[in-house]
Structures are given as structure tokens and as C-alpha cells.
N, C-alpha and C. Protein backbone atom coordinates (compact mmCIF):
# COMPACT_ATOMS: atom_id res chain seq x y z
N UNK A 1 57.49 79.31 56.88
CA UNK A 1 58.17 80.51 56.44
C UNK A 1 59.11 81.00 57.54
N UNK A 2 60.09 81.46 56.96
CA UNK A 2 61.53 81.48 58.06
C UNK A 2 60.95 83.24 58.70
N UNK A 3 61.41 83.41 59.88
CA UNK A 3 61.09 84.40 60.77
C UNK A 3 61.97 85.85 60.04
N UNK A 4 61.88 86.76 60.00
CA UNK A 4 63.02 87.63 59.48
C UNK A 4 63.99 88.26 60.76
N UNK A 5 64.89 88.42 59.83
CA UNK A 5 66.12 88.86 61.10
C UNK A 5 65.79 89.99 61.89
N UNK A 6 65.64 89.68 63.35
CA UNK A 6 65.52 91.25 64.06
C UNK A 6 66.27 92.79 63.52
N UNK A 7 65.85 93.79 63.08
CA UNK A 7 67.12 94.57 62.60
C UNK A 7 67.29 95.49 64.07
N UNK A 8 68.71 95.67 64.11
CA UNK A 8 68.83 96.23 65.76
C UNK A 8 68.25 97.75 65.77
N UNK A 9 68.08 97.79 66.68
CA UNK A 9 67.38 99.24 67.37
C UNK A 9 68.41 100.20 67.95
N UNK A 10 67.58 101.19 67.94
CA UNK A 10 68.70 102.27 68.84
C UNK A 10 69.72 101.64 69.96
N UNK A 11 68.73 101.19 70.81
CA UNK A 11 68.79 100.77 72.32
C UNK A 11 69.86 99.75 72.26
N UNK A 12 69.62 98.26 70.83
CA UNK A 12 70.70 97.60 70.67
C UNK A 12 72.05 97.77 70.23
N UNK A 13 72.29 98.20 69.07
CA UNK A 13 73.11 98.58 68.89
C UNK A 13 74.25 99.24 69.47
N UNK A 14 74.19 100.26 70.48
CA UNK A 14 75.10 100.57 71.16
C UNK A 14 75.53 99.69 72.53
N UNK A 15 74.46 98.74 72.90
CA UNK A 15 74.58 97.87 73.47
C UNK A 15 75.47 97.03 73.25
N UNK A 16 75.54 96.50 72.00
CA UNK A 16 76.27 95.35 71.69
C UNK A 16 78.35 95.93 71.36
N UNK A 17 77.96 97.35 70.96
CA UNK A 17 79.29 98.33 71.12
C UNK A 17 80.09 97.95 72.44
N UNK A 18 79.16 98.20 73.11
CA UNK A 18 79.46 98.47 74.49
C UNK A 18 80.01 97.04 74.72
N UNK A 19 79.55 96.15 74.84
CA UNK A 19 79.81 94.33 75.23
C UNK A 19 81.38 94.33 74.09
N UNK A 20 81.61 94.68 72.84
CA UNK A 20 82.48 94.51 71.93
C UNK A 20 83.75 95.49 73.24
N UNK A 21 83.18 96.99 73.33
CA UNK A 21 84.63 96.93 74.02
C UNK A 21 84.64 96.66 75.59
N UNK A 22 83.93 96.27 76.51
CA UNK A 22 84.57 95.41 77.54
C UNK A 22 85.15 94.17 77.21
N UNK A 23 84.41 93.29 76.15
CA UNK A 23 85.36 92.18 75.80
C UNK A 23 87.12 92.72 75.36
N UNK A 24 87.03 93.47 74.63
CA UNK A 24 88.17 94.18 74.63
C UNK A 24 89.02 94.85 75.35
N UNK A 25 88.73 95.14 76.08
CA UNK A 25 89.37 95.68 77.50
C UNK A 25 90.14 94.32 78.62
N UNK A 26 88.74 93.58 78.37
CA UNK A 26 89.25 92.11 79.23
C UNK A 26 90.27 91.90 78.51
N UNK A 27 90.56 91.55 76.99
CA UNK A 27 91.25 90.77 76.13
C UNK A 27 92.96 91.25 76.53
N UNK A 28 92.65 92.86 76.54
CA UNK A 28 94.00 93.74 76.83
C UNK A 28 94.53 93.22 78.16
N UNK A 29 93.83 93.12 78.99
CA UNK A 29 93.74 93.20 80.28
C UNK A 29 94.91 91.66 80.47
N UNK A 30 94.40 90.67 79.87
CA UNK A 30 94.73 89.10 80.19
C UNK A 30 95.98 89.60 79.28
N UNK A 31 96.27 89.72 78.32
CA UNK A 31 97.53 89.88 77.21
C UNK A 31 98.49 90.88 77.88
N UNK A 32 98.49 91.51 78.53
CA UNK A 32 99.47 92.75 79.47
C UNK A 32 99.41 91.79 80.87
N UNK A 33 98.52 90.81 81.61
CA UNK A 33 99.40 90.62 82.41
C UNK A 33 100.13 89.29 82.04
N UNK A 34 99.97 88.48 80.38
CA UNK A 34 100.75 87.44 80.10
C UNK A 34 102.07 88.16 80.00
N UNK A 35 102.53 89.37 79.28
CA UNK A 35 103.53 89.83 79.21
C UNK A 35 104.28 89.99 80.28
N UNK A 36 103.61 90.79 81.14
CA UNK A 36 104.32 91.38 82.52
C UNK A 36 104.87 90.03 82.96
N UNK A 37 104.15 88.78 83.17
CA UNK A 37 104.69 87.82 84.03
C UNK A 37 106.08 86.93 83.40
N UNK A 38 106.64 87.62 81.99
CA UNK A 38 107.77 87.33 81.63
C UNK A 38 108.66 88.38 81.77
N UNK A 39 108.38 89.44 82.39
CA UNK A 39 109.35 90.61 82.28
C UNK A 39 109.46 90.74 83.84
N UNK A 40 108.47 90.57 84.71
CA UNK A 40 108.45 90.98 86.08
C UNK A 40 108.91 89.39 87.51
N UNK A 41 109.71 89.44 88.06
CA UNK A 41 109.51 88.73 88.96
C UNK A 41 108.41 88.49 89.83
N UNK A 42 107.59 89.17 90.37
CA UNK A 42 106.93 89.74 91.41
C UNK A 42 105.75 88.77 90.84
N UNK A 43 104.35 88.36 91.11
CA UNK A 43 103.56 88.00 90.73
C UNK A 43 102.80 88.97 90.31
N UNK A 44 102.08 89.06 88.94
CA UNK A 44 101.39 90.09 88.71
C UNK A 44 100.44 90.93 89.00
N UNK A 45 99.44 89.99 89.84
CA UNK A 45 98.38 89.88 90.40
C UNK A 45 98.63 91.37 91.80
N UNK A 46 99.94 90.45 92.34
CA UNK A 46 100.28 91.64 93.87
C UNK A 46 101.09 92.85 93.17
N UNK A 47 101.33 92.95 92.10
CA UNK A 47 102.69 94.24 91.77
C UNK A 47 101.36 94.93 91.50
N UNK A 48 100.33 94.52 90.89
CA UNK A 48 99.34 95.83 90.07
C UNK A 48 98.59 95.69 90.95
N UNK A 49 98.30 95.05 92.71
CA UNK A 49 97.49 95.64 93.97
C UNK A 49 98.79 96.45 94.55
N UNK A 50 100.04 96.22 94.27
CA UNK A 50 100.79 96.97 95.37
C UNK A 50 100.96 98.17 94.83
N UNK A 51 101.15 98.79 93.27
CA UNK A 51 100.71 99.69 92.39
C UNK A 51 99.78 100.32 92.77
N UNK A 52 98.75 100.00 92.79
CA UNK A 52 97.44 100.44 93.18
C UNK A 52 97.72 101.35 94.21
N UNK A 53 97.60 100.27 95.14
CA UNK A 53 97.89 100.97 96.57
C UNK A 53 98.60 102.43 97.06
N UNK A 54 100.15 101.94 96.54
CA UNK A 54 101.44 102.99 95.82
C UNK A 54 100.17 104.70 95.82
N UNK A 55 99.90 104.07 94.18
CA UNK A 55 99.46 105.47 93.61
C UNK A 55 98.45 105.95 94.39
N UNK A 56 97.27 105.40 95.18
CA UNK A 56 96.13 106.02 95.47
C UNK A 56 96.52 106.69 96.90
N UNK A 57 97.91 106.11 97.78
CA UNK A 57 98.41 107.17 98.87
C UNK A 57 99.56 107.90 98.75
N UNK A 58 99.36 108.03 97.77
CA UNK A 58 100.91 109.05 97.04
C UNK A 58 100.40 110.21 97.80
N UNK A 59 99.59 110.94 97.47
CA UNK A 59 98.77 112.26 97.63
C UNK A 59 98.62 112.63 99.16
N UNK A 60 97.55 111.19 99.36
CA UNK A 60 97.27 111.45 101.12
C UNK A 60 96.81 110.00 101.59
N UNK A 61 96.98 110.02 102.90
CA UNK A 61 96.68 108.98 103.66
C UNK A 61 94.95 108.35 103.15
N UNK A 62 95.31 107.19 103.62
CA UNK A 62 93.74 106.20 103.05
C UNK A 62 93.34 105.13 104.40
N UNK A 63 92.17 104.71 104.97
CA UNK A 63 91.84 103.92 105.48
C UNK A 63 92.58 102.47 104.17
N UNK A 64 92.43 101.04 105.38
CA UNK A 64 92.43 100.07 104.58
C UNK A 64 91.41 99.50 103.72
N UNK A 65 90.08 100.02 104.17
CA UNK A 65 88.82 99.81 103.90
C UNK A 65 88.38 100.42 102.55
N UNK A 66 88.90 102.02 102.95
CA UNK A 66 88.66 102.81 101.47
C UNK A 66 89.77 101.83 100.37
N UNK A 67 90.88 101.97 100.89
CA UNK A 67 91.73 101.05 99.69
C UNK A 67 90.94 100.03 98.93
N UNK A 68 90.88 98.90 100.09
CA UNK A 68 89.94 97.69 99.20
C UNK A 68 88.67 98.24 98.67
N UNK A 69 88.16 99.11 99.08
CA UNK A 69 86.97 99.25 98.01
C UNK A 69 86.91 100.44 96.69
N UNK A 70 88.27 100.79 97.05
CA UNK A 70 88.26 101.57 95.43
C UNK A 70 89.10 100.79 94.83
N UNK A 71 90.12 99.89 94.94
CA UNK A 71 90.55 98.82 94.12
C UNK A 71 90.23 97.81 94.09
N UNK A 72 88.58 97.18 94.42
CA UNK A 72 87.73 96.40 94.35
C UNK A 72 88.30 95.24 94.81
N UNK A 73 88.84 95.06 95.46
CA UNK A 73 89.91 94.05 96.28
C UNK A 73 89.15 93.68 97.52
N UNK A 74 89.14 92.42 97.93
CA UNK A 74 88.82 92.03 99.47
C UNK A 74 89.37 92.56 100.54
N UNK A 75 89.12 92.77 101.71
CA UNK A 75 90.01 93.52 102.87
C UNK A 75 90.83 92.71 103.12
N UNK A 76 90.79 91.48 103.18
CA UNK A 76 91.76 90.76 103.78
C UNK A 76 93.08 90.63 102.97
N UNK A 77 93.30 90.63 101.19
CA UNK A 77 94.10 90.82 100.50
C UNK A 77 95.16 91.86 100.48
N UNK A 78 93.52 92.67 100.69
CA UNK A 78 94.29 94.35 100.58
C UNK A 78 95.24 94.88 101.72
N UNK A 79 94.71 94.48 102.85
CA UNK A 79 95.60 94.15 104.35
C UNK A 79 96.51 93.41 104.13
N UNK A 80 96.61 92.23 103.47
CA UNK A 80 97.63 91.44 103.33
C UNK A 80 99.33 91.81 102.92
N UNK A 81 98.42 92.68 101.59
CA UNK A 81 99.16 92.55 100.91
C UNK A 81 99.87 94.39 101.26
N UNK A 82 99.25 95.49 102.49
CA UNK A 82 99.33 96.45 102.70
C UNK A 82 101.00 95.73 103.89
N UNK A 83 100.26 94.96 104.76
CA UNK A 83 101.29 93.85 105.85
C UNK A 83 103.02 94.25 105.06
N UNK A 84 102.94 93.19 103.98
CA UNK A 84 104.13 93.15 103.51
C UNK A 84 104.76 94.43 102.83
N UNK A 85 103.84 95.75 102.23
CA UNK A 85 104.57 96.61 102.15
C UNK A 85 104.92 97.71 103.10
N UNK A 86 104.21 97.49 104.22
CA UNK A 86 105.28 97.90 105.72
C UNK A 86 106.20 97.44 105.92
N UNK A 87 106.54 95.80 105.97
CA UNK A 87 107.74 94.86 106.03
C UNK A 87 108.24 95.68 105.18
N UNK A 88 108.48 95.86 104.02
CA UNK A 88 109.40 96.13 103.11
C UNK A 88 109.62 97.94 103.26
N UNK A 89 109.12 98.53 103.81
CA UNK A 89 109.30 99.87 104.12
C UNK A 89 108.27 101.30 102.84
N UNK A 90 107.86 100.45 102.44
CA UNK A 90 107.26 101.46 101.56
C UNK A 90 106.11 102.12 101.54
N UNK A 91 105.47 101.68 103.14
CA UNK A 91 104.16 102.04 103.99
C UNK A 91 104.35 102.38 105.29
N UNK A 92 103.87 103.39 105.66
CA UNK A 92 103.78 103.42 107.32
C UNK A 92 101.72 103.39 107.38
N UNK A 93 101.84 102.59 108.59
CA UNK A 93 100.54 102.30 109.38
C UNK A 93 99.95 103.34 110.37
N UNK A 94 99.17 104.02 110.34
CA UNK A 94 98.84 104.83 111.95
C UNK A 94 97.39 104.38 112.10
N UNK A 95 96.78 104.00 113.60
CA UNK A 95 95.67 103.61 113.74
C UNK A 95 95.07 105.10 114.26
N UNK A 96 93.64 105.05 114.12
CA UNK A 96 93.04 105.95 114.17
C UNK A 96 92.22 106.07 115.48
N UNK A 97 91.46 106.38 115.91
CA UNK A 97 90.83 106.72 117.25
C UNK A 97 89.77 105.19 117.58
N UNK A 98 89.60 105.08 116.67
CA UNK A 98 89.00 103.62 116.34
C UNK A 98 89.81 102.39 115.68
N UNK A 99 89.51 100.94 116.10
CA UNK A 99 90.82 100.11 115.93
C UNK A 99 90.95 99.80 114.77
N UNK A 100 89.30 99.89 114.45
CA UNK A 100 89.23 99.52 112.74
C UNK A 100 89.72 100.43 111.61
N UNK A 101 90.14 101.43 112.15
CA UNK A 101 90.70 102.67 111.04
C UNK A 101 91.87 102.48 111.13
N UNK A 102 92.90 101.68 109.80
CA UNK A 102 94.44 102.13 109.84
C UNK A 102 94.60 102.90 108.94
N UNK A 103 95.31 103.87 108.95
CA UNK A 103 95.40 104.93 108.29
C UNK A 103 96.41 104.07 107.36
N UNK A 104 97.01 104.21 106.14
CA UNK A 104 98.09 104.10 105.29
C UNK A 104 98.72 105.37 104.67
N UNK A 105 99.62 105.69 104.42
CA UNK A 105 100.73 106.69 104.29
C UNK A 105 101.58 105.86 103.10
N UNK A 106 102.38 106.48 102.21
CA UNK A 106 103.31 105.91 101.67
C UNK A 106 104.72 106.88 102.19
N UNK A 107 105.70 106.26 102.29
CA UNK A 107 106.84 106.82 102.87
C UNK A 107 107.67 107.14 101.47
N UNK A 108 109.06 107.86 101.93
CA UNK A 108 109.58 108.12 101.01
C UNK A 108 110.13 107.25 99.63
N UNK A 109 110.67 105.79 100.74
CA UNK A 109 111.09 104.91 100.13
C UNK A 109 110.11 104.09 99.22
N UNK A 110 108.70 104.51 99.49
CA UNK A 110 107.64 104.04 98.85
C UNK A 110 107.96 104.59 97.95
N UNK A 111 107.81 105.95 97.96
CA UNK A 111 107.76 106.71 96.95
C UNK A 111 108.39 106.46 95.23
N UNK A 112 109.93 106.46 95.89
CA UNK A 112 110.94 105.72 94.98
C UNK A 112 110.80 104.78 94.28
N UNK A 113 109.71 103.75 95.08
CA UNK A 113 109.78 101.95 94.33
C UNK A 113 108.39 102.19 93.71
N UNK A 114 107.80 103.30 94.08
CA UNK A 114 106.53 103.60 92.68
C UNK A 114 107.32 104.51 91.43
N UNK A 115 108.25 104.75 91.68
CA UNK A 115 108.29 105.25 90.55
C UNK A 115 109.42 104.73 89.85
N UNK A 116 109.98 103.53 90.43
CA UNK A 116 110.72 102.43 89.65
C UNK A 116 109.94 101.81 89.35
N UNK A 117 109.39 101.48 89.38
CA UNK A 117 108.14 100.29 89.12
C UNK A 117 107.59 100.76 87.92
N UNK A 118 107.06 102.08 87.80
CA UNK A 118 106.24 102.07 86.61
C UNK A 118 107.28 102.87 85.76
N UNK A 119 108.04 103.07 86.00
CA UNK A 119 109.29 103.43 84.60
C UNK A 119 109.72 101.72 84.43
N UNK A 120 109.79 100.76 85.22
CA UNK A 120 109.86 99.74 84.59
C UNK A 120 108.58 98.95 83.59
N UNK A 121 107.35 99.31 83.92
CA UNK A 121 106.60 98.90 83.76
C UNK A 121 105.85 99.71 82.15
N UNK A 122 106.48 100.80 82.34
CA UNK A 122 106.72 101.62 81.08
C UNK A 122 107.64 101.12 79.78
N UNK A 123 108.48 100.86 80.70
CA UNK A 123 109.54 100.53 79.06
C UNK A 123 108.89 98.93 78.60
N UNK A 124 108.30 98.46 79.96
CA UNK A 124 107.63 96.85 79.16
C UNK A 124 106.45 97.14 78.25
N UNK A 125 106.19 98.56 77.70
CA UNK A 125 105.26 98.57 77.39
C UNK A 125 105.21 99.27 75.62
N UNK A 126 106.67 99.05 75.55
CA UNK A 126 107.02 99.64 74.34
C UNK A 126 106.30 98.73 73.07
N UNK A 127 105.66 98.01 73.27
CA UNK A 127 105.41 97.16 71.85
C UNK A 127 104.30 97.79 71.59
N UNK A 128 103.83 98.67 72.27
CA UNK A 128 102.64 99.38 72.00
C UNK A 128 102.70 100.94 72.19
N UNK A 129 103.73 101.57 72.78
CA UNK A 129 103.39 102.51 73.12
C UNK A 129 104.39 103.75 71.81
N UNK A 130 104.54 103.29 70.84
CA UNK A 130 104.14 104.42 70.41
C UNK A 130 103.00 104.60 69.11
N UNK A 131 102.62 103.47 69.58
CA UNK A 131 100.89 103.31 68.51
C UNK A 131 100.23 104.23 69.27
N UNK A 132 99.94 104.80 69.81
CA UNK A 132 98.60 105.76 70.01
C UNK A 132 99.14 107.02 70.60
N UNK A 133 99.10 108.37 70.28
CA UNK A 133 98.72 109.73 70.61
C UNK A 133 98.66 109.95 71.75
N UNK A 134 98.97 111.19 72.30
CA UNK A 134 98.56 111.09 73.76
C UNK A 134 96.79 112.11 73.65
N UNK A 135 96.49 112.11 72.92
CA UNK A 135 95.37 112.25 72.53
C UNK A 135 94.50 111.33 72.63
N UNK A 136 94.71 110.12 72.08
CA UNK A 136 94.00 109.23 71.88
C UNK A 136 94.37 107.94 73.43
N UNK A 137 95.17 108.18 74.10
CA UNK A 137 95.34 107.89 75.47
C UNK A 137 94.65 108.42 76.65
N UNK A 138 94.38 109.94 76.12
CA UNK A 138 93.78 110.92 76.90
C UNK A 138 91.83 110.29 77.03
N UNK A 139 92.22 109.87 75.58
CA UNK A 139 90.62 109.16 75.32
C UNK A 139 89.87 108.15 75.93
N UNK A 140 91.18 107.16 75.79
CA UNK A 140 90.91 105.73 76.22
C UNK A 140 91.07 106.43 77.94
N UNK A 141 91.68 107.05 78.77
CA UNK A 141 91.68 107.40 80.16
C UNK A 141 90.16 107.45 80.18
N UNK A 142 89.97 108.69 79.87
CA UNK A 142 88.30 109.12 80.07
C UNK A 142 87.16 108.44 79.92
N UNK A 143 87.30 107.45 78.89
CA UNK A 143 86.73 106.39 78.84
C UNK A 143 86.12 105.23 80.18
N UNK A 144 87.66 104.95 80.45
CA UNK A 144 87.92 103.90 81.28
C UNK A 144 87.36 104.62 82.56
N UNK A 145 88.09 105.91 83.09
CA UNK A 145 87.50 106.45 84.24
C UNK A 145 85.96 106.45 84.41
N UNK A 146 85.08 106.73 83.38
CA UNK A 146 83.68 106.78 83.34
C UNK A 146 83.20 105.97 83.79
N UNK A 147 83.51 104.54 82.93
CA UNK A 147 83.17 103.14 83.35
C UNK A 147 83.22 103.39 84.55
N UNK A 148 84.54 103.20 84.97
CA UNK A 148 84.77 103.37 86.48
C UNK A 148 83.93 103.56 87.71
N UNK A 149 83.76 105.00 87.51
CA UNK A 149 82.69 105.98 88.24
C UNK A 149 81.31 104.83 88.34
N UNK A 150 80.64 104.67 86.86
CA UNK A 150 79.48 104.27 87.31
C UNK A 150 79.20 102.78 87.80
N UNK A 151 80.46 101.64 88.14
CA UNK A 151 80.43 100.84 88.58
C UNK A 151 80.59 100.66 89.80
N UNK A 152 81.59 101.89 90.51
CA UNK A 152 81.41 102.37 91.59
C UNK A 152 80.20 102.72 92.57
């Protein structure tokens, strides 16, 4: 006699929600950077760490350390890839009392190429963007930030 089908439980059910939208999130995730890498020169991989970077010292200065570990990035990348946006002027470096503390700053000219960047990165994003509300953007933010937090 055949076994009967488990019927899901509280506990499952939202479980399996949950797995449906990180798969979904990944899915977005891989399909936005196939796009970008026909619209963008830059490799995608370094424009959305140099992005990163950009936005999280807009405000105020950051160790390199804090960087890589709130954009879950290796130090050595995140340094790497911090290196070349001093070369290019859109970072200043200050070391701190200790050798291991570099402070990061974004400069003015930083400033500028973050906010070319994502007005470019905006209009690549028109095949979607006027499907959802800023309501329903406001949603998916809060969402995503949560995750965030508790993976942190």
C-alpha cells in the first residue's frame, strides 16, 4: 500500500515560499547582470563592487575592512578594486593611527561618476521599470533589506 502524501505544515509551507523567492531573486540577479554586460563596458562583476563601494561612502568615510564585509566581498578584491578607484580619482585613501585602518572617502569626482553610473544604469532598466509602483518597490526594498540584516 502506497505511503500517503505528506500534507505540508505550518513550519513547511512558508519554508518552501521562502526557497521559491530566493530562487527568484538569484534568477533576477543572473538576468540583470546578462543584460548589463551588453549595455555596459566595464565588467559587471567590478561596476556593481565599485557601485557598492560609491554608495556606502557617499555619506561618510569607511575602513576597507568594514567595506568588504558589508558587501560580502574578500579584502583583497575589495582593496583591489578600492586601488583602481584612487587611480581613477573617485577615492581618496587616509590611513588611520593603525596601518591596518584605511580610511576611504569618496571625492567629488566620485561623486559625479556615481551618479552617472546609476542614471545610466537606470535607463538600462527600462524594460522593467515601469511594471511596478513605487509602492511595491518600497516592498521589494524592505524585503530585501531584512534578508539582509539577518544574514549579516
Amino acid at each position: 500500500m502506497a505511503k500517503p502524501a505528506a500534507t505540508p505544515t505550518k513550519t513547511t509551507q512558508p519554508n518552501q515560499e521562502l526557497l521559491e523567492v530566493l530562487f527568484t531573486v538569484y534568477l533576477v540577479g543572473r538576468k540583470m547582470k546578462q543584460v548589463a554586460k551588453k549595455h555596459h563596458p566595464v565588467q559587471i562583476h567590478d561596476l556593481m563592487l565599485e557601485m557598492g563601494i560609491l554608495r556606502l561612502i557617499v555619506d561618510q568615510p569607511r575602513s576597507v575592512s568594514e567595506l568588504a564585509t558589508l558587501l560580502s566581498t574578500g579584502l583583497s578584491a575589495t582593496s583591489e578594486r578600492i586601488k583602481a578607484l584612487v587611480k581613477a580619482g573617485f577615492v581618496r585613501q587616509n590611513s588611520g593611527d593603525d596601518a591596518r585602518q584605511n580610511w576611504c572617502g569618496i571625492t567629488s569626482k566620485g561623486k559625479k561618476h556615481l551618479e552617472t553610473t546609476q542614471a545610466h544604469m537606470t535607463q538600462n532598466c527600462h524594460a522593467f521599470a515601469d511594471t511596478f509602483s513605487i509602492s511595491e518597490l518600497t516592498t521589494v526594498k524592505k524585503f530585501m533589506t531584512k534578508m539582509l540584516e539577518k544574514l549579516i
